[in-house]
Protein backbone atom coordinates (compact mmCIF):
# COMPACT_ATOMS: atom_id res chain seq x y z
CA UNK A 1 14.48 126.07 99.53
CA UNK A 2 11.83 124.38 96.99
CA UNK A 3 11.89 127.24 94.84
CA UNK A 4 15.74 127.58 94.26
CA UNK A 5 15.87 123.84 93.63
CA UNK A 6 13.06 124.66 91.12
CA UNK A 7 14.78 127.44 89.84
CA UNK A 8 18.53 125.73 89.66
CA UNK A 9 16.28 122.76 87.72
CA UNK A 10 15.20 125.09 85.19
CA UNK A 11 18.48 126.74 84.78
CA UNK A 12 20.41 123.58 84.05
CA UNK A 13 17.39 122.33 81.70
CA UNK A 14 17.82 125.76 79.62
CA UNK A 15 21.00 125.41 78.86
CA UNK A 16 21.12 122.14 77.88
CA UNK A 17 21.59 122.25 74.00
CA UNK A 18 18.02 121.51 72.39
CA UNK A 19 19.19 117.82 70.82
CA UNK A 20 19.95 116.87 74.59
CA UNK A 21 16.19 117.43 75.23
CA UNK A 22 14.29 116.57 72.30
CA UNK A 23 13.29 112.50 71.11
CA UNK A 24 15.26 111.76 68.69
CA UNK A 25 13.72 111.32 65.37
CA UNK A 26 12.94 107.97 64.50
CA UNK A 27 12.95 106.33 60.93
CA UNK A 28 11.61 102.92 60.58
CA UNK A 29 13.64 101.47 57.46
CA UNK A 30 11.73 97.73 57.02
CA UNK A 31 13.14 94.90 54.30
CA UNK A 32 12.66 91.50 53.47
CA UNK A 33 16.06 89.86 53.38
CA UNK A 34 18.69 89.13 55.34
CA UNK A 35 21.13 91.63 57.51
CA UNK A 36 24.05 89.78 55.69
CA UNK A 37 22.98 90.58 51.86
CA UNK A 38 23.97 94.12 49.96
CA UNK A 39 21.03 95.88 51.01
CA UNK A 40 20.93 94.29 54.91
CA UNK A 41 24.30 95.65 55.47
CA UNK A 42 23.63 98.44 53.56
CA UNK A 43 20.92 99.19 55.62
CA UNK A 44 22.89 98.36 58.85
CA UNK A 45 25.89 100.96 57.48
CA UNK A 46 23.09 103.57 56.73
CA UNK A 47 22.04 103.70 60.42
CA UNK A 48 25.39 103.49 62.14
CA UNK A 49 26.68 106.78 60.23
CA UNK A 50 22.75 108.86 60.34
CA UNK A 51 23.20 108.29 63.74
CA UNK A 52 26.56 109.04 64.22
CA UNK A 53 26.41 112.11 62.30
CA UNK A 54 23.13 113.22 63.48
CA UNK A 55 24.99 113.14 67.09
CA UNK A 56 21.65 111.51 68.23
CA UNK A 57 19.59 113.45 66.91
CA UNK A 58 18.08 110.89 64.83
CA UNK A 59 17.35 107.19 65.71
CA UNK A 60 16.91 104.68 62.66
CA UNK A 61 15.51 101.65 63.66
CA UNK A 62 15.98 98.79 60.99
CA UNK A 63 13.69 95.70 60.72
CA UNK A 64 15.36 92.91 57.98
CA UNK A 65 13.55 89.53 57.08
CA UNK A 66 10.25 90.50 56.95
CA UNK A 67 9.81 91.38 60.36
CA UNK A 68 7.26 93.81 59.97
CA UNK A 69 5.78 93.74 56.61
CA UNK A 70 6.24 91.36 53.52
CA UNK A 71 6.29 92.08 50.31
CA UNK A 72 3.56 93.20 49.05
CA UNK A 73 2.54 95.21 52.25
CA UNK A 74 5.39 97.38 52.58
CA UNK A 75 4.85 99.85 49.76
CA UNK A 76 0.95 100.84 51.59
CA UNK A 77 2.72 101.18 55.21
CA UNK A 78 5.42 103.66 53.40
CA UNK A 79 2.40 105.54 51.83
CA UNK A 80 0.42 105.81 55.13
CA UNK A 81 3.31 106.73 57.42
CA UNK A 82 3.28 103.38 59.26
CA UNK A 83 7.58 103.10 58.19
CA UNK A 84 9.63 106.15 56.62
CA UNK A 85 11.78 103.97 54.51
CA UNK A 86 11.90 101.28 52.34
CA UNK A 87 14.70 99.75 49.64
CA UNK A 88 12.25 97.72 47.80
CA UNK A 89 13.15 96.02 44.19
CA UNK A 90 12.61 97.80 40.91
CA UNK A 91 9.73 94.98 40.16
CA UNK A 92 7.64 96.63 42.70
CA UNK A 93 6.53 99.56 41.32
CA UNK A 94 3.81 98.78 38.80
CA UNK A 95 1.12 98.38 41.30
CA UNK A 96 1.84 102.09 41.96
CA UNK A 97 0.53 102.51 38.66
CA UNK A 98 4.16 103.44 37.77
CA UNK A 99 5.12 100.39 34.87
CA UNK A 100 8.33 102.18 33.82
CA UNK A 101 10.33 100.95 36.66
CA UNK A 102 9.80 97.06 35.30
CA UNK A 103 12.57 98.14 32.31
CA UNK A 104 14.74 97.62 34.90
CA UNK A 105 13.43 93.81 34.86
CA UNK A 106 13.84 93.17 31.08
CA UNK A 107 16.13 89.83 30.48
CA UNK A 108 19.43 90.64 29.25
CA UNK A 109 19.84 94.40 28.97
CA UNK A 110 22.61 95.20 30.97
CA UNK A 111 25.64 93.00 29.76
CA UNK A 112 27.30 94.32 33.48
CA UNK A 113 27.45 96.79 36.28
CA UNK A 114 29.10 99.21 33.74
CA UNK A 115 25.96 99.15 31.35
CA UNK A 116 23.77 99.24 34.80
CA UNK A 117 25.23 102.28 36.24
CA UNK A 118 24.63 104.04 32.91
CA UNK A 119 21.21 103.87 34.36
CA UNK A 120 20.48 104.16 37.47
CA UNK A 121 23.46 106.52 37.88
CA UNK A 122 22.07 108.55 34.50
CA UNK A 123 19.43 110.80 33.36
CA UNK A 124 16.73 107.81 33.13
CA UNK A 125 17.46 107.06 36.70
CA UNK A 126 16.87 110.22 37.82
CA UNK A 127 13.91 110.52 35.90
CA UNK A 128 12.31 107.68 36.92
CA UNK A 129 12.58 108.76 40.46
CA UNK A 130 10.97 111.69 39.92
CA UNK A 131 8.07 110.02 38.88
CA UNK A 132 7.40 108.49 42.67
CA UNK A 133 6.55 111.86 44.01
CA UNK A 134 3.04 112.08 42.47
CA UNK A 135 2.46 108.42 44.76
CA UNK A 136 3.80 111.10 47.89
CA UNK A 137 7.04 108.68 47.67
CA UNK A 138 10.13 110.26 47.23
CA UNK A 139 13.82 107.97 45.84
CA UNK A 140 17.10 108.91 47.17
CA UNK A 141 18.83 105.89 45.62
CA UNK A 142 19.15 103.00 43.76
CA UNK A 143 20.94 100.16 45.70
CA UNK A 144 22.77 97.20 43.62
CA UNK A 145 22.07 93.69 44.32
CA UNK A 146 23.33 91.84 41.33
CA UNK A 147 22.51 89.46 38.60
CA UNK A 148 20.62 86.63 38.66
CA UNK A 149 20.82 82.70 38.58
CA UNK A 150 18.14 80.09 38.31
CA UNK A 151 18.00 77.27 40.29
CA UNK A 152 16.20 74.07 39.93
CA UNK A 153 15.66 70.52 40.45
CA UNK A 154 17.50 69.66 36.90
CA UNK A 155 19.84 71.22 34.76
CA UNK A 156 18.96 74.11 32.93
CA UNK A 157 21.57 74.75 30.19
CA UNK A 158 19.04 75.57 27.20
CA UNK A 159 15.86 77.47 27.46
CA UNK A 160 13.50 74.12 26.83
CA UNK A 161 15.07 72.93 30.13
CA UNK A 162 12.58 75.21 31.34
CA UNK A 163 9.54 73.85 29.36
CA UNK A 164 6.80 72.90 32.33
CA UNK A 165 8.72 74.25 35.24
CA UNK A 166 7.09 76.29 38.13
CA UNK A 167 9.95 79.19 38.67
CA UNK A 168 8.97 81.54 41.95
CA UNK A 169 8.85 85.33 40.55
CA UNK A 170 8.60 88.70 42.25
CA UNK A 171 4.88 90.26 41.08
CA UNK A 172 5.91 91.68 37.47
CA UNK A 173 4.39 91.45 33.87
CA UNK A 174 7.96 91.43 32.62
CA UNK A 175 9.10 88.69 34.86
CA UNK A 176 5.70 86.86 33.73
CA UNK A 177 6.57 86.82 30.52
CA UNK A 178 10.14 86.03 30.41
CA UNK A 179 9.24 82.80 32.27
CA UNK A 180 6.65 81.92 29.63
CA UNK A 181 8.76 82.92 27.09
CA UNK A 182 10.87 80.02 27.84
CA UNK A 183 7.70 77.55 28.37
CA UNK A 184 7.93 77.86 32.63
CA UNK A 185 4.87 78.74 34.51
CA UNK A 186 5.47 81.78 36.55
CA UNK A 187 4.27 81.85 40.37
CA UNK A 188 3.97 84.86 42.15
CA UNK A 189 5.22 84.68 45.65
CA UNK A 190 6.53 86.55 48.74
CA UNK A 191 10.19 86.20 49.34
CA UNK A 192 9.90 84.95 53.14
CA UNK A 193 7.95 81.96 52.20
CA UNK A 194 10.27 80.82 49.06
CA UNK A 195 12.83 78.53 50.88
CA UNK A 196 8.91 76.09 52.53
CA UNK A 197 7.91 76.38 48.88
CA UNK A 198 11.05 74.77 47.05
CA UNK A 199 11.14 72.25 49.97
CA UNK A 200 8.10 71.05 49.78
CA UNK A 201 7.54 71.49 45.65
CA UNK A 202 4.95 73.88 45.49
CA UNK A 203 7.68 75.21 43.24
CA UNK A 204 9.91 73.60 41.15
CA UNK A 205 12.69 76.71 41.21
CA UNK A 206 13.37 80.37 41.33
CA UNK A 207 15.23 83.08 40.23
CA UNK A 208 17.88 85.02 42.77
CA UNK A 209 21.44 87.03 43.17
CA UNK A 210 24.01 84.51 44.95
CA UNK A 211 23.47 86.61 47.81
CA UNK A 212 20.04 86.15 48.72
CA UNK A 213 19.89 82.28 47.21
CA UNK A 214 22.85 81.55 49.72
CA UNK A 215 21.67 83.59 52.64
CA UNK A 216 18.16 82.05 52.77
CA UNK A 217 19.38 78.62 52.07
CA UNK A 218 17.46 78.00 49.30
CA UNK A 219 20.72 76.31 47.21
CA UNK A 220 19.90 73.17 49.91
CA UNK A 221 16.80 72.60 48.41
CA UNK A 222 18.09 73.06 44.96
CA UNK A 223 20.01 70.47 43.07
CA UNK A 224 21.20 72.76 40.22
CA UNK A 225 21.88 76.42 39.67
CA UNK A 226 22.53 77.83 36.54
CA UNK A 227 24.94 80.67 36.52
CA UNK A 228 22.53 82.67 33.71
CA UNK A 229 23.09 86.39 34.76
CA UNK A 230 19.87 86.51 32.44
CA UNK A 231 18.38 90.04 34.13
CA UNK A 232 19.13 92.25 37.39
CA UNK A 233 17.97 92.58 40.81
CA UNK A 234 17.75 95.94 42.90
CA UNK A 235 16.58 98.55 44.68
CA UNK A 236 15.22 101.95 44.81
CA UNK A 237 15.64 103.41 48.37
CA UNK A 238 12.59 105.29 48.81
CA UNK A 239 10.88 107.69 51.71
CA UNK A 240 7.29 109.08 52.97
CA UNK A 241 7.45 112.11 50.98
CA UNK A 242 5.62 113.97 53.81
CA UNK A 243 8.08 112.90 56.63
CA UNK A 244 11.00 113.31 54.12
CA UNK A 245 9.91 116.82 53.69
CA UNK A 246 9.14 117.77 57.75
CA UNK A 247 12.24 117.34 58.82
CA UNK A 248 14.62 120.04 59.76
CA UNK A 249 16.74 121.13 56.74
CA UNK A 250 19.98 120.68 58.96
CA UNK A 251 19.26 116.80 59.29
CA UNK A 252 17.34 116.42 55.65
CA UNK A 253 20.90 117.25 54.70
CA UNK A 254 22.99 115.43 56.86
CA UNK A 255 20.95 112.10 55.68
CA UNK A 256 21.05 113.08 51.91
CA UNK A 257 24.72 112.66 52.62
CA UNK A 258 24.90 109.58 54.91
CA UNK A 259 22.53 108.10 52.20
CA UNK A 260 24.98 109.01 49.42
CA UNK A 261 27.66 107.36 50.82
CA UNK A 262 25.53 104.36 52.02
CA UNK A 263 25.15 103.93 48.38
CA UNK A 264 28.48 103.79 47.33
CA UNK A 265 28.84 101.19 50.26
CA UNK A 266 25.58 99.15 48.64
CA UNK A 267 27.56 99.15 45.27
CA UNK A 268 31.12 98.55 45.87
CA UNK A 269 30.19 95.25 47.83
CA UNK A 270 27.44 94.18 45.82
CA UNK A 271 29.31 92.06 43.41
CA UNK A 272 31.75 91.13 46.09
CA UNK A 273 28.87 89.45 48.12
CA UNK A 274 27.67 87.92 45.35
CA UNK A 275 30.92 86.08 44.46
CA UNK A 276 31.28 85.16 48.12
CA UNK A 277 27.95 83.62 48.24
CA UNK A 278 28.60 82.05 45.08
CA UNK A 279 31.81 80.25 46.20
CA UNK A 280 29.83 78.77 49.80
CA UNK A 281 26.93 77.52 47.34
CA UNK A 282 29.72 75.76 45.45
CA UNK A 283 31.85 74.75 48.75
CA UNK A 284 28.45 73.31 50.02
CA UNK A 285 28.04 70.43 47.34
CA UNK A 286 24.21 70.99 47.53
CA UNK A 287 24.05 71.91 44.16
CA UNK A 288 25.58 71.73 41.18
CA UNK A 289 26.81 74.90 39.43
CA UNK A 290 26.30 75.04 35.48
CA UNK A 291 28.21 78.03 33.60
CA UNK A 292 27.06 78.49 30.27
CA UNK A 293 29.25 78.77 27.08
CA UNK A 294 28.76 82.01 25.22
CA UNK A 295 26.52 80.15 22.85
CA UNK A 296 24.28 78.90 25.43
CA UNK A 297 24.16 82.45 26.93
CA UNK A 298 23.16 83.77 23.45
CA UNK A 299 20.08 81.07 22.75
CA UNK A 300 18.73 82.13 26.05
CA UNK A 301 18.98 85.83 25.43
CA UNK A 302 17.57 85.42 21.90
CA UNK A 303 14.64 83.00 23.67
CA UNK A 304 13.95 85.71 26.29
CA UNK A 305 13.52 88.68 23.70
CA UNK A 306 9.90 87.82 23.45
CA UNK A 307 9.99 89.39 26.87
CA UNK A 308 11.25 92.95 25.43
CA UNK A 309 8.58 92.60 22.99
CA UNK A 310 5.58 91.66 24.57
CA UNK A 311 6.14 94.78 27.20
CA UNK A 312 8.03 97.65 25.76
CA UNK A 313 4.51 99.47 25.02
CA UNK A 314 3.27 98.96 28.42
CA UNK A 315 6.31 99.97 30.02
CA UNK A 316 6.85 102.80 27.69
CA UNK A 317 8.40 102.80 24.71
CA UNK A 318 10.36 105.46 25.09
CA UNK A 319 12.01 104.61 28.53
CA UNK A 320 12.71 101.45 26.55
CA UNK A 321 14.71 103.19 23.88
CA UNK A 322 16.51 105.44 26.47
CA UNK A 323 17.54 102.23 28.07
CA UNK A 324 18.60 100.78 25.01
CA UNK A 325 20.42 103.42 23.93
CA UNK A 326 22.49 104.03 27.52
CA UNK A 327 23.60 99.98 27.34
CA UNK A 328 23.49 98.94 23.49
CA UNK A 329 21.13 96.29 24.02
CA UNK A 330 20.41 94.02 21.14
CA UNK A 331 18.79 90.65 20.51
CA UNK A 332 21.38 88.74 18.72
């Protein structure tokens, strides 16, 4: 009797299709902001259709605000294996030993999304990418956030408004140097602990998108906001290039395609989120919104230049010119 139970057992596990059996393959995708910015519901979207289309096959398991890793710990844990997938911003990179990637932080060079997508949706894009499999990274995308705003605790309508200031900055020469380039003092600092630090005036302000000033609250601590749109924000979606590379060709595909149209998804609500956040800022009556006339636009672009400047040689001159070339970028 034991052994036909045994036997029936068997038979039923055998022809079970193999997915039914197997653990589903797991990919840790880790970020710092919030679920409800471009890239948390990016993320979120990402999962629900891998999954779906995967038929359970593969599990992705997403971890926003920080929850595992901040900002400057995130790129190692990719590296070693410890996550599979990251969407970290462009200003990351340099560390890598990879400086080309801070173009994409240079004040003032895309005018808009159109001049953007030149990029990241071009040749240079897909270039730079490339470069991130010597690190045994590997980029699938580049996710929109938006441009940014500055916000302080006065009005900032001309660049000597920023003369003294302490403005919070992602870890980037070029972002260095645009604040000093306007007389701030630039201060390094993880994203999750931004909000205590303009609270408390450790800093005076910050650079952000709407999207991720509004969602982490940071316009309550913030009297003014300046709607500059002085240089971009986003994100290269990147894997572990050895994971990326194990996995069955059937499901490397699948997720090339999920990620593909995650991307779309990343960059069609983008600016929408940004507006939206924009609007509760303003609804709130914590802060004050300055919009700058085209003149007052142009004195801070001309101020900021010193940024290009000082940095096209490190970054690479000729990534620079590429750039410039793809958008029409000039000074005056």
């Amino acid at each position: 009797m034991f052994r036909k139970i045994t036997v029936a057992v068997l038979t039923l596990a055998l022809s079970l299709p193999l997915a039914a059996q197997a653990e589903p393959i797991v990919i840790k995708f880790s970020h710092v902001v919030a679920t409800n910015t471009p890239k948390g519901a990016a993320a979120e979207y990402f999962k629900k259709i891998a999954e779906e289309r995967t038929k359970g096959r593969v599990k992705v398991e997403v971890y926003p605000n920080s929850q595992l890793y901040k900002d400057k710990e995130e790129m190692e844990m990719l590296q070693i294996g410890a996550v599979q997938m990251l969407a970290p911003s462009l200003a990351k990179f340099a560390p890598l030993g990879l400086k080309e990637f801070e173009v994409f932080d240079l004040p003032f060079i895309f005018n808009d999304y159109a001049d953007l997508h030149k990029v990241t949706q071009g040749p240079v894009g897909a270039k730079l990418l490339k470069k991130l499999e010597s690190k045994g990274l590997m980029g699938l995308a580049y996710w929109d956030n938006g441009f940014k705003v500055m916000s302080a605790n006065k009005p900032l309508r001309k660049p000597e408004d920023m003369k003294g200031l302490k403005m919070r900055i992602q870890s980037s020469k070029v972002l260095d140097s645009q604040m000093r380039s306007v007389g701030a003092i630039p201060q390094v600092m993880a994203f999750s602990e931004v909000y205590q630090a303009l609270q408390t005036g450790v800093v005076d302000g910050t650079e952000n998108p709407p999207s991720n000033l509004y969602t982490q609250k940071m316009h309550e601590v913030q009297k003014y906001v300046t709607m500059s749109n002085h240089g971009y924000l986003g994100y290269a979606v990147l894997v572990n290039k050895k994971f990326w590379m194990g996995l069955p060709a059937d499901i490397r595909t699948i997720l090339e395609g999920a990620m593909k149209d995650a991307t779309k998804y990343a960059n069609d609500i983008a600016k929408k989120d940004n507006d939206k956040a924009m609007a509760e800022v303003k609804k709130s009556g914590k802060s004050q919104i300055i919009t700058l006339t085209a003149a007052e636009r142009k004195a801070w672009k001309k101020a900021m230049d010193k940024a290009h400047k000082d940095n096209a040689a490190r970054i690479g001159n000729d990534i620079v010119q590429e750039v410039y070339k793809a958008t029409g970028y000039s000074a005056n």
